[in-house]
Protein backbone atom coordinates (compact mmCIF):
# COMPACT_ATOMS: atom_id res chain seq x y z
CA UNK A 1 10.16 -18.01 2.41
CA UNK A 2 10.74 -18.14 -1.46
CA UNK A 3 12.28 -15.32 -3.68
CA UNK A 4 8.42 -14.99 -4.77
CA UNK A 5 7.35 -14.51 -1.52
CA UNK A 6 9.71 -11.98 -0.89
CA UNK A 7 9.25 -9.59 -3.70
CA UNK A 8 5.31 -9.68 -3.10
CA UNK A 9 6.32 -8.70 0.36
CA UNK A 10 8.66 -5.84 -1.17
CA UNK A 11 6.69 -4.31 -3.58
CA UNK A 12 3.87 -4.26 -0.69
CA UNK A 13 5.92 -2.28 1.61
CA UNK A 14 6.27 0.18 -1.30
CA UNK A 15 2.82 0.61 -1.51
CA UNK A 16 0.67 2.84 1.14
CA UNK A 17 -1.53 0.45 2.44
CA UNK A 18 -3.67 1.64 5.18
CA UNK A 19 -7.36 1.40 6.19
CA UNK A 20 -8.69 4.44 4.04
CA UNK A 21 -7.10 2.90 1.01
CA UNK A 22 -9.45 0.49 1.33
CA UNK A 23 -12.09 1.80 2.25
CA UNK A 24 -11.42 3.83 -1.26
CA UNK A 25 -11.10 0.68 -3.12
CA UNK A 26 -14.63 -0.34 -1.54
CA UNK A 27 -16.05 2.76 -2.75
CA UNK A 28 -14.39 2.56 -6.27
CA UNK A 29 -15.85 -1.17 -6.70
CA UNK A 30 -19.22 -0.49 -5.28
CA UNK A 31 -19.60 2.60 -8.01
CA UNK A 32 -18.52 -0.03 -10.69
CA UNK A 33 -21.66 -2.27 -9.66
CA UNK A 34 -19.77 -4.90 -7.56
CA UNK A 35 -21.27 -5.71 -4.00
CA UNK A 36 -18.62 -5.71 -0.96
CA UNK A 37 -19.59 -8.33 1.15
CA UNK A 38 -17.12 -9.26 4.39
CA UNK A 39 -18.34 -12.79 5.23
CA UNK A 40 -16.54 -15.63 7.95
CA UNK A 41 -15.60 -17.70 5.65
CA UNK A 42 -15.94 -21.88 6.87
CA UNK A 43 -12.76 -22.64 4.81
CA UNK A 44 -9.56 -21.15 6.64
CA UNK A 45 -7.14 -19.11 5.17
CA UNK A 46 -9.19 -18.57 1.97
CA UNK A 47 -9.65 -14.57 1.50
CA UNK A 48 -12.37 -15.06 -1.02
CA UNK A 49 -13.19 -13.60 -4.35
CA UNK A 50 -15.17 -11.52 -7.13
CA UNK A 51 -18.44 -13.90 -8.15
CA UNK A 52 -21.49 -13.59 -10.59
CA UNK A 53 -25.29 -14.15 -8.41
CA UNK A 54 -27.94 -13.89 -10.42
CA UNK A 55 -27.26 -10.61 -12.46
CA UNK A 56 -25.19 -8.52 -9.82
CA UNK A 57 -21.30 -9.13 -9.22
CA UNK A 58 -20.61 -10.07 -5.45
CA UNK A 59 -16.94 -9.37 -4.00
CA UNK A 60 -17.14 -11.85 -0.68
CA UNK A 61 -14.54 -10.89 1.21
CA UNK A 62 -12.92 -13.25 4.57
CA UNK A 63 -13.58 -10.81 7.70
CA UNK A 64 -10.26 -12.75 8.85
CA UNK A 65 -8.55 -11.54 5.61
CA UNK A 66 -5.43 -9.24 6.56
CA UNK A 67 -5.41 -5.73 4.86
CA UNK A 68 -3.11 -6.58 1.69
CA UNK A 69 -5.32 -9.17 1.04
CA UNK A 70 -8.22 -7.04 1.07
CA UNK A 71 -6.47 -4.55 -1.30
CA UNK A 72 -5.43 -7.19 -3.44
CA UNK A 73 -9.17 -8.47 -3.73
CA UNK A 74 -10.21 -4.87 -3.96
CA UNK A 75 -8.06 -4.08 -7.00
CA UNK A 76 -8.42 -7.32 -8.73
CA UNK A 77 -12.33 -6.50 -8.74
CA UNK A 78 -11.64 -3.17 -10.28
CA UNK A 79 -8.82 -4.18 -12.66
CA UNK A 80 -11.69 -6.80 -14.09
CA UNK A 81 -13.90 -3.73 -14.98
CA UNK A 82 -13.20 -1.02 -16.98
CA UNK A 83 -11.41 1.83 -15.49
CA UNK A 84 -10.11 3.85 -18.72
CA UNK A 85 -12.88 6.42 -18.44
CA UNK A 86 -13.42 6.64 -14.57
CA UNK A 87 -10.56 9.09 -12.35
CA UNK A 88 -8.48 6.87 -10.05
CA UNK A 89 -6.07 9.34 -7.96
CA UNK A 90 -2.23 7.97 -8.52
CA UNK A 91 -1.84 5.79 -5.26
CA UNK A 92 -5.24 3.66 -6.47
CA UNK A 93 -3.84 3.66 -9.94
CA UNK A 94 -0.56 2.38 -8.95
CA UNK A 95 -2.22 -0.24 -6.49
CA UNK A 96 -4.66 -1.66 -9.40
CA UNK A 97 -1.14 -2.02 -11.43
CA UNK A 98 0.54 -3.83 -8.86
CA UNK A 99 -2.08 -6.42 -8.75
CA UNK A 100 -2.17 -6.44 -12.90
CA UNK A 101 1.16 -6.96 -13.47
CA UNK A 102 1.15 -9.67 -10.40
CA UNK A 103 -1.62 -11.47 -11.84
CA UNK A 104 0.26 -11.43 -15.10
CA UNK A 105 3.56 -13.05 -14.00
CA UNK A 106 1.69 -15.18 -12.05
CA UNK A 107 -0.61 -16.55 -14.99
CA UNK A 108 1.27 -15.93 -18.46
CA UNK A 109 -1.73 -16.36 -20.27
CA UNK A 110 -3.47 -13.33 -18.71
């Protein structure tokens, strides 16, 4: 496992993650106008991802995906929206920032 790998892994266990986190996050993204979809997905190991359809913004989500992964798809849908002038209690907040600043280090032109 790289050093990578294992800070992810840290700052996860830091965060609360349980089911009614995400079932929060769900709520949070469907009130923002994105569409939670949980789908099989054909291609293994690929948790899915925030698309355009038409006119409506579609999160597909892999049934298969574990619950990090879910959060992380959750909160990368939100982060894309704007969320200055909505309430987000603290352990959302702090989740959405997680995935931010991941993206960021991850991609330095983000």
């Amino acid at each position: 496992m790289s050093d990578k790998e294992k800070e992810k892994k840290k700052q996860a266990r830091s965060l609360h993650i349980d089911e009614s986190v995400i079932e929060r996050l769900e709520e949070i993204a469907r009130n923002m106008g994105v569409d939670v979809r949980y789908e099989q997905m054909q291609k293994p190991g690929y948790p899915g991802g925030l698309c355009r359809i038409k006119e409506s913004w579609v999160l597909i989500i892999n049934r298969a995906s574990l619950p990090l992964e879910k959060v992380e798809l959750l909160a990368e849908a939100i982060s894309m929206r704007d969320t200055e002038n909505i309430y987000l209690q603290p352990d959302i907040r702090e989740i959405i920032d997680w995935v931010q600043s991941r993206r960021r280090k991850d991609d330095p032109q983000v």
